[in-house]
N, C-alpha and C. Protein backbone atom coordinates (compact mmCIF):
# COMPACT_ATOMS: atom_id res chain seq x y z
N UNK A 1 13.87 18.45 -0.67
CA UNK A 1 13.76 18.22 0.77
C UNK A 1 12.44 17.52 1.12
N UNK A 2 11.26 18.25 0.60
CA UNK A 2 10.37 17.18 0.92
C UNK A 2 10.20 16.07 0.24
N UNK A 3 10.55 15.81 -0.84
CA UNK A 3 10.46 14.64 -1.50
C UNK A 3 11.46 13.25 -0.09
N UNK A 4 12.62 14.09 -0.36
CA UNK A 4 13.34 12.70 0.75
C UNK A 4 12.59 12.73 2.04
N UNK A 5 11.96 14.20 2.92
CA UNK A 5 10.80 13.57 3.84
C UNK A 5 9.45 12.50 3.70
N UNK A 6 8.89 13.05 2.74
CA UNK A 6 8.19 12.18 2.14
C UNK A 6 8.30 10.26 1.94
N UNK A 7 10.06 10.53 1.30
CA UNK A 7 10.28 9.28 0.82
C UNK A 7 10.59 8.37 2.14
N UNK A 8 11.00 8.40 3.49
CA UNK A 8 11.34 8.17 4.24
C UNK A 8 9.99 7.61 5.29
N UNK A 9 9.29 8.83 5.01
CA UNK A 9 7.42 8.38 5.81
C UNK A 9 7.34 7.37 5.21
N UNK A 10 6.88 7.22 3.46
CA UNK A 10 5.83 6.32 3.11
C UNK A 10 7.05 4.48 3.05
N UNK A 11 8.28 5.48 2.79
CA UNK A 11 9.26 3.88 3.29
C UNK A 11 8.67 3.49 4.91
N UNK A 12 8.72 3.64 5.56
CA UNK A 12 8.57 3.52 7.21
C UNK A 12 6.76 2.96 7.18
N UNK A 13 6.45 3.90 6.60
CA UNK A 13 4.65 3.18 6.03
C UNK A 13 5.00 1.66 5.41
N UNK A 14 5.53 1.28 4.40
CA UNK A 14 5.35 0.19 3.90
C UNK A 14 6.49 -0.82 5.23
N UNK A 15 7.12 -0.62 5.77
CA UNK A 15 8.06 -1.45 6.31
C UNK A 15 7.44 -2.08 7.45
N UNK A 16 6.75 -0.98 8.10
CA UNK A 16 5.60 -1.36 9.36
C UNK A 16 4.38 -1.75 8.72
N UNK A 17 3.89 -1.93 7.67
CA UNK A 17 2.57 -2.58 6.88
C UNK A 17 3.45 -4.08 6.90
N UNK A 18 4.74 -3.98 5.99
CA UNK A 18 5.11 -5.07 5.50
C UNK A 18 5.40 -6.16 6.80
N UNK A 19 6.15 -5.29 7.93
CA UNK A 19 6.29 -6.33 9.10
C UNK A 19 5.36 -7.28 10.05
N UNK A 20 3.51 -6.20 9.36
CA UNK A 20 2.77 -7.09 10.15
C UNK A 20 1.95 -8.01 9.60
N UNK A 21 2.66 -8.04 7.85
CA UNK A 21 1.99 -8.76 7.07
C UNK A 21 2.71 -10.26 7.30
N UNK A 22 3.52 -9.88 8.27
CA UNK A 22 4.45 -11.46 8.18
C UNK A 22 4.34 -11.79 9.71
N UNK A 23 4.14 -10.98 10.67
CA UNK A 23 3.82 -10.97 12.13
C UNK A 23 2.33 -11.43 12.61
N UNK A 24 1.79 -10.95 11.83
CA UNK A 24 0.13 -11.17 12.54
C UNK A 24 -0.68 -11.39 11.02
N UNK A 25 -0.57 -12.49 10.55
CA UNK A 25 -0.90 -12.09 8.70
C UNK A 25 -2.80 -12.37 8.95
N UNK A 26 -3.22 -12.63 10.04
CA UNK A 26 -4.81 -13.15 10.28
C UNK A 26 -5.79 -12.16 9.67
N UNK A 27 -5.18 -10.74 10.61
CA UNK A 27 -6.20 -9.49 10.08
C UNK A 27 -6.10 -9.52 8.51
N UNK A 28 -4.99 -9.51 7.56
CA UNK A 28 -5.22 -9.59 6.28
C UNK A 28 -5.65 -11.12 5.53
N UNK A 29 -5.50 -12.11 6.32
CA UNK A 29 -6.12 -13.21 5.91
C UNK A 29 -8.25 -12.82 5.95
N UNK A 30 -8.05 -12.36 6.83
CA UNK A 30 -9.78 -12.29 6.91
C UNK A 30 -10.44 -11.01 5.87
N UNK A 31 -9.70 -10.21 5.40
CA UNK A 31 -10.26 -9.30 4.12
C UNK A 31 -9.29 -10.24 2.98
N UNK A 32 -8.85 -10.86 2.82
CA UNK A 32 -8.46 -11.22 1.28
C UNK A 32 -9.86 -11.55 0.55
N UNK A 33 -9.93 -10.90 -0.73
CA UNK A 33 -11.31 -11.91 -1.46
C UNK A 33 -10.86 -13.22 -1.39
N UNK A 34 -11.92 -13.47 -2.08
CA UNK A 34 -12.31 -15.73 -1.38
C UNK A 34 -11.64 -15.73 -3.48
N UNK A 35 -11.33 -15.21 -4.17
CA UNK A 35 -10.61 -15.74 -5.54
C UNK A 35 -9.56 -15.71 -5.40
N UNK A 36 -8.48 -14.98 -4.54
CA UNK A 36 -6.96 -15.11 -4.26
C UNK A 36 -6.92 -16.45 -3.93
N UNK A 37 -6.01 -17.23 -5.08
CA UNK A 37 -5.27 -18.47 -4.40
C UNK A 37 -3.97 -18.48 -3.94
N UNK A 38 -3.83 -18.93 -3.01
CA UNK A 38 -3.14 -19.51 -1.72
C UNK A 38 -2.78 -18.31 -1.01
N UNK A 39 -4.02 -17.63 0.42
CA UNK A 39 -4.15 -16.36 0.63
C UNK A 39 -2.36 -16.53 1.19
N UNK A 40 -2.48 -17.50 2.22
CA UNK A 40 -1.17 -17.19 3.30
C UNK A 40 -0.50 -16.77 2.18
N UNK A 41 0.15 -17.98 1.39
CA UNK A 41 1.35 -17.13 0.60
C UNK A 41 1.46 -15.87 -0.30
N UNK A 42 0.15 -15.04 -0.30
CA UNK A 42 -0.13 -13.89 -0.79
C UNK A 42 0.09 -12.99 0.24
N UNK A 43 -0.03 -13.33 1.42
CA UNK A 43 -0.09 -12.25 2.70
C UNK A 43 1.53 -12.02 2.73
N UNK A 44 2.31 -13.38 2.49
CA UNK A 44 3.48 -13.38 2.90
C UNK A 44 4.40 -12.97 2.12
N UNK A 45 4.30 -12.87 1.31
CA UNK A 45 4.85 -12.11 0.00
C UNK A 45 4.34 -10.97 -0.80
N UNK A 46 3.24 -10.21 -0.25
CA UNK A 46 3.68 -8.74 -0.09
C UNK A 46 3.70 -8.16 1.25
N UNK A 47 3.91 -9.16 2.52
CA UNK A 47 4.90 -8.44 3.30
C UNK A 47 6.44 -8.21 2.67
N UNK A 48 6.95 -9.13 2.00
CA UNK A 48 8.49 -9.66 1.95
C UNK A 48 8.39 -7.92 0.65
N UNK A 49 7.35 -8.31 -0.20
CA UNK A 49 7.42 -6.97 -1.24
C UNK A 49 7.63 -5.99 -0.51
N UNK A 50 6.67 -5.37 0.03
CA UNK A 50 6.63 -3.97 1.18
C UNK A 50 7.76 -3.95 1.89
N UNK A 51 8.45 -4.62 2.45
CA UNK A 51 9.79 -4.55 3.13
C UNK A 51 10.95 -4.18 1.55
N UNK A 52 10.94 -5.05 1.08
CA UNK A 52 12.29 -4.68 -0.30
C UNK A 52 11.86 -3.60 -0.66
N UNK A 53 10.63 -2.87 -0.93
CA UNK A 53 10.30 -1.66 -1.47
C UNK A 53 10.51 -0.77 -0.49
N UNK A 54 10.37 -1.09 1.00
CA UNK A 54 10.20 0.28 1.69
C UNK A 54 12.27 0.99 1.40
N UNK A 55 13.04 -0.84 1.67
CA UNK A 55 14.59 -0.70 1.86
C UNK A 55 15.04 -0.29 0.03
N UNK A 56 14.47 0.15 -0.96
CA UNK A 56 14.82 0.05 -2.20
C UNK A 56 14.66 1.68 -1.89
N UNK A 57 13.44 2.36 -1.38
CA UNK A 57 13.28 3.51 -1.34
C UNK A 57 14.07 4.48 -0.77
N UNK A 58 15.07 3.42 0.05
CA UNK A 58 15.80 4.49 0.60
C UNK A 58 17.38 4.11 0.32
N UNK A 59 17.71 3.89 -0.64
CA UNK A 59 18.87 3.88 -1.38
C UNK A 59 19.51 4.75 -1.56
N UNK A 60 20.44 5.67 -0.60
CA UNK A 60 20.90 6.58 -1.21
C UNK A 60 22.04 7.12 -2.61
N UNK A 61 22.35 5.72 -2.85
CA UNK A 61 23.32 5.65 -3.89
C UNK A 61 22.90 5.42 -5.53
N UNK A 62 21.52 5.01 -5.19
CA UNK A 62 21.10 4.41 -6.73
C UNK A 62 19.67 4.81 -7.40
N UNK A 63 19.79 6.36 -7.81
CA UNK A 63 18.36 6.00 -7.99
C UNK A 63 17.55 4.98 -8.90
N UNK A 64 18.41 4.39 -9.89
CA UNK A 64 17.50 3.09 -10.47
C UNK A 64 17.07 1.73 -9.30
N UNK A 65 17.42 1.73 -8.07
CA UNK A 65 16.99 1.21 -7.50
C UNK A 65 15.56 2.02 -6.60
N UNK A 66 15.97 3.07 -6.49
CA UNK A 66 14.88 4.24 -5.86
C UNK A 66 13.59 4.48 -6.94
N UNK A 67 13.98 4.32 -8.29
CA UNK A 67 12.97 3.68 -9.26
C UNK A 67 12.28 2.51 -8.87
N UNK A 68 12.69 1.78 -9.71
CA UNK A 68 12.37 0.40 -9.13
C UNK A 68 11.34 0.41 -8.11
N UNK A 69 11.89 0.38 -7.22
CA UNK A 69 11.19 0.57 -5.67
C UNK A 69 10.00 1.49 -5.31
N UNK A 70 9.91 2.70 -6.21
CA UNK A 70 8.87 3.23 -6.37
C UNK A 70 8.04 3.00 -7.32
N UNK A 71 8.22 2.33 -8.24
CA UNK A 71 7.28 1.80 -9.41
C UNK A 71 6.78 0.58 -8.67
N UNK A 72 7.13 -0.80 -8.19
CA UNK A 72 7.05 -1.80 -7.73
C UNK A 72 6.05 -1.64 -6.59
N UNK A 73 6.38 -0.33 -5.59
CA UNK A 73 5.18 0.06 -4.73
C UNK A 73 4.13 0.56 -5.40
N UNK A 74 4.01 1.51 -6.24
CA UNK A 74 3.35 1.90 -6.94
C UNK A 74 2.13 0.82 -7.31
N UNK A 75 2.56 -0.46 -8.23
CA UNK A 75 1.76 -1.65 -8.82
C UNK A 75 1.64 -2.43 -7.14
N UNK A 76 2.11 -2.12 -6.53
CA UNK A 76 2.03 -2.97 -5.53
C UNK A 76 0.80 -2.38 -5.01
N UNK A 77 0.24 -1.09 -5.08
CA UNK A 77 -0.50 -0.44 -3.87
C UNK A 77 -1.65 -0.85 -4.96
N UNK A 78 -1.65 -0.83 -6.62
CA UNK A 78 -2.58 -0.82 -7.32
C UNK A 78 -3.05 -2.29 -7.29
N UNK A 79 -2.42 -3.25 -7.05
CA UNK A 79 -2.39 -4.82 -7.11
C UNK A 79 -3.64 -5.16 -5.79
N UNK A 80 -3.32 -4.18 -4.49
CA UNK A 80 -4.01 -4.67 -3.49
C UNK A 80 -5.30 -3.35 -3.10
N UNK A 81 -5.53 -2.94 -4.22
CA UNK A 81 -6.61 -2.37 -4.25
C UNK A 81 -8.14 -3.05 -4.53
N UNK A 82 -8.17 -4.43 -4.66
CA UNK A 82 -8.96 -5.15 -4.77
C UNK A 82 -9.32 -5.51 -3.08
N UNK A 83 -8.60 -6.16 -2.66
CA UNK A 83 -8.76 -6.76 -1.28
C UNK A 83 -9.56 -5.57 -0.25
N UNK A 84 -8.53 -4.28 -0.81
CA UNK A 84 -9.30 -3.19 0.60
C UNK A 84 -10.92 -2.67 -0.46
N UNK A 85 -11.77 -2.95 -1.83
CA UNK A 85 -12.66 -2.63 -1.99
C UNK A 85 -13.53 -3.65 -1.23
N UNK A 86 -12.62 -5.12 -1.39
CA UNK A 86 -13.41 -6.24 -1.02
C UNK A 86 -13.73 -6.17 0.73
N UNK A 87 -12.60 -5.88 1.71
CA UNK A 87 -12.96 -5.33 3.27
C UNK A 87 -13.82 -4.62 3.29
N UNK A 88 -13.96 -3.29 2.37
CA UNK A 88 -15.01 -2.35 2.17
C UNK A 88 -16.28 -3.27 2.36
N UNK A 89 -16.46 -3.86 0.76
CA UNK A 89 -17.90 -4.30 1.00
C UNK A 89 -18.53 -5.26 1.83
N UNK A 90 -16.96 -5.92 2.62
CA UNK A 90 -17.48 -6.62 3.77
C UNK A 90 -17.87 -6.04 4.50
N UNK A 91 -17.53 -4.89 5.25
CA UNK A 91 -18.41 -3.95 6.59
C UNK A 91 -19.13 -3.11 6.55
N UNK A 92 -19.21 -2.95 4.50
CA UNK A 92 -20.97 -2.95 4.58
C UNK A 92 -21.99 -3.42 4.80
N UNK A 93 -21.18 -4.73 4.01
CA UNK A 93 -22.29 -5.73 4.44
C UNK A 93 -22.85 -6.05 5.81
N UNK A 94 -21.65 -5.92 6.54
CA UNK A 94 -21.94 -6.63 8.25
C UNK A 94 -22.74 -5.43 8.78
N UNK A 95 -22.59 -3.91 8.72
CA UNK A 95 -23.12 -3.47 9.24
C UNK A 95 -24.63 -2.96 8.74
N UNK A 96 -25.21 -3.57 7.44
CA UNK A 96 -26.44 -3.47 7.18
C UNK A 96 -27.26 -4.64 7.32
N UNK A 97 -26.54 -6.06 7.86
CA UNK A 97 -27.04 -6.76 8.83
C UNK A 97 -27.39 -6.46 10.09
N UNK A 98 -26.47 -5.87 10.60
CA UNK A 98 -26.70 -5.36 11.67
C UNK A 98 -25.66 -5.95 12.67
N UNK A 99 -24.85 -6.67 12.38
CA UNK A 99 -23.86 -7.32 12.74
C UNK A 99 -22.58 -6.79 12.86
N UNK A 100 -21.97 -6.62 14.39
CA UNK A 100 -21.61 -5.68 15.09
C UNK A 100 -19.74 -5.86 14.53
N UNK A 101 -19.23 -5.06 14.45
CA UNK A 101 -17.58 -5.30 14.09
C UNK A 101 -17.08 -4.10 13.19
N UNK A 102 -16.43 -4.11 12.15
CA UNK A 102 -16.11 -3.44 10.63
C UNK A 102 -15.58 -2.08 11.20
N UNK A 103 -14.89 -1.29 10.22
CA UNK A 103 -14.06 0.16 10.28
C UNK A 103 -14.85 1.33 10.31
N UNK A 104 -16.31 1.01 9.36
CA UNK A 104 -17.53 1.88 8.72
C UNK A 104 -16.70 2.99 7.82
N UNK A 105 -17.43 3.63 7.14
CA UNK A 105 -17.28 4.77 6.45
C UNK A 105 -15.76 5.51 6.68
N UNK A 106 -15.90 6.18 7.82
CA UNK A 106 -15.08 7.07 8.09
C UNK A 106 -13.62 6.24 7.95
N UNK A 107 -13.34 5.07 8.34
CA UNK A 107 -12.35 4.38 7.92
C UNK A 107 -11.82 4.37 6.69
N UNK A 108 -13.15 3.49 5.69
CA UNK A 108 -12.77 3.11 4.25
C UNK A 108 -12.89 4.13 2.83
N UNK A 109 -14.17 5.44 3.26
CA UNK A 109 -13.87 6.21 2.49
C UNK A 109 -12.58 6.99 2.19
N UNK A 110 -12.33 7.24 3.26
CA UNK A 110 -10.65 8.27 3.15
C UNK A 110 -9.42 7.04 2.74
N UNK A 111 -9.73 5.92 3.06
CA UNK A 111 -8.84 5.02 2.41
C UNK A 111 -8.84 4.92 0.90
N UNK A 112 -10.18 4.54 0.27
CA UNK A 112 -10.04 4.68 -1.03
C UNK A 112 -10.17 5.48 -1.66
N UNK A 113 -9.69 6.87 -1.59
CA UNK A 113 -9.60 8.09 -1.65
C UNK A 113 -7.99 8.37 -2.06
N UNK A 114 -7.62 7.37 -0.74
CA UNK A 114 -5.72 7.82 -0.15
C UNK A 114 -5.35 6.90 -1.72
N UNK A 115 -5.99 5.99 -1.97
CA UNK A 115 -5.17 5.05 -2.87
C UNK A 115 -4.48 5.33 -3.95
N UNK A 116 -5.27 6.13 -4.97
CA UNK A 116 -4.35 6.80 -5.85
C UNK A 116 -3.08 8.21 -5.09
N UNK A 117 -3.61 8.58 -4.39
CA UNK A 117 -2.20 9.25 -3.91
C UNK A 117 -1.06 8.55 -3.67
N UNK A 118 -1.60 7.45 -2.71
CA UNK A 118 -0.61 6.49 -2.57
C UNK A 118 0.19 6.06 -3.73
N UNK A 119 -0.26 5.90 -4.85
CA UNK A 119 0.38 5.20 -5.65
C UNK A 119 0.96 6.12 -6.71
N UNK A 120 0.85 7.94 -6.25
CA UNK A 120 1.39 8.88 -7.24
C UNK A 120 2.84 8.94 -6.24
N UNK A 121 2.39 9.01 -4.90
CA UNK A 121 3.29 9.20 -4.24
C UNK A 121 4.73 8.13 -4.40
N UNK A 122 4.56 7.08 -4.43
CA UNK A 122 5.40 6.04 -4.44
C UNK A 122 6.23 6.25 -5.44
N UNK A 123 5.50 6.80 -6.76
CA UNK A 123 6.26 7.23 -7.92
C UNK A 123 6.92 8.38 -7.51
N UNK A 124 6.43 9.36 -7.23
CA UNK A 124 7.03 11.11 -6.88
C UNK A 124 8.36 10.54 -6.10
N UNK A 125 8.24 9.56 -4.90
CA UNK A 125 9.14 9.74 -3.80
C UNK A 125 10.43 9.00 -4.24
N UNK A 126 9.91 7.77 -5.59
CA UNK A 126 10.84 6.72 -5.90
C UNK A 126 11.41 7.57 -7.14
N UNK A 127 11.13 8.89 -7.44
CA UNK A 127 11.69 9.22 -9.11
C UNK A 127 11.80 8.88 -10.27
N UNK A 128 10.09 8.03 -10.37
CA UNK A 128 9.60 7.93 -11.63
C UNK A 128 9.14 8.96 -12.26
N UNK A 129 8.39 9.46 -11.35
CA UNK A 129 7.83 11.42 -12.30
C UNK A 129 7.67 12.15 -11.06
N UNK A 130 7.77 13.23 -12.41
CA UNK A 130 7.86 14.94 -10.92
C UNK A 130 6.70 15.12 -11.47
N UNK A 131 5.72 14.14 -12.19
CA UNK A 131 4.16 14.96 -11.97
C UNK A 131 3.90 15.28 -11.05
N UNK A 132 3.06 16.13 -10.57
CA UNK A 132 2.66 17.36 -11.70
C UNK A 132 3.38 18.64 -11.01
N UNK A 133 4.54 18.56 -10.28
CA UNK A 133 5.46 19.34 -9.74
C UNK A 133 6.27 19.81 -10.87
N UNK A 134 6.96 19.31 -11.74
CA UNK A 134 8.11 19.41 -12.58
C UNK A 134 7.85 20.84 -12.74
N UNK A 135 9.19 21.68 -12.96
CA UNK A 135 9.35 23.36 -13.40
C UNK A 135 9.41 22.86 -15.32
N UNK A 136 8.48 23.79 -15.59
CA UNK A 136 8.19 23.65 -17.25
C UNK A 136 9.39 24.87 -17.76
N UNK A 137 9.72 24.28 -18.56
CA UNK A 137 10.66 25.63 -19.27
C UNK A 137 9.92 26.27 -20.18
């Protein structure tokens, strides 16, 4: 039961991430690192990812697609763990200029914190592993 609650949040999480990665792609154009080539079509294609993963997650007929879909988020959340260290050290930077804007701390610590959950979760919810839940015989 909580696993399909679960699986249903973090689907609805990636579907509303994924929709505004294709709606408003600016805010993630302005944290991409400056080594991603060709940001737009990076923004725009893991919106299109985050959408097939959030709709893969909720498959009720297949879990090799409910796999899939949770492994794929999984590398997906680990793939864009660069960009949110790189936002990070942008609003450090700005704000030890002194230069007014950024999330600060309270934003980005609990974010890169959430990241590996995020990416156990994606597995737990998609039924790659019942770590570290599984009943041991």
């Amino acid at each position: 039961m909580i696993r399909s609650i679960l699986r249903w949040v973090l689907a609805w999480f990636y579907a509303i991430a994924g929709y505004f990665h294709l709606a408003s792609p600016e805010g993630f154009l302005a944290i991409m690192p400056p080594w991603v080539p060709a940001p737009e079509a990076v923004v725009f294609w893991t919106g299109i990812a985050e959408i097939a993963g959030a709709i893969g997650l909720l498959q009720p007929w297949s879990k090799p697609v409910r796999q899939a879909a949770g492994a794929g988020l999984a590398l997906y959340a680990l793939c864009v763990w660069p960009a949110n260290m790189h936002h990070f050290a942008m609003d450090l930077a700005r704000a030890s200029s002194g230069e007014p804007g950024g999330l600060g701390l309270a934003y980005h610590v609990p974010r890169m914190m959430a990241q590996p959950v995020i990416i156990w979760l994606a597995l737990w919810v998609g039924e790659v592993t019942r770590w570290p839940l599984a009943r041991h015989k």
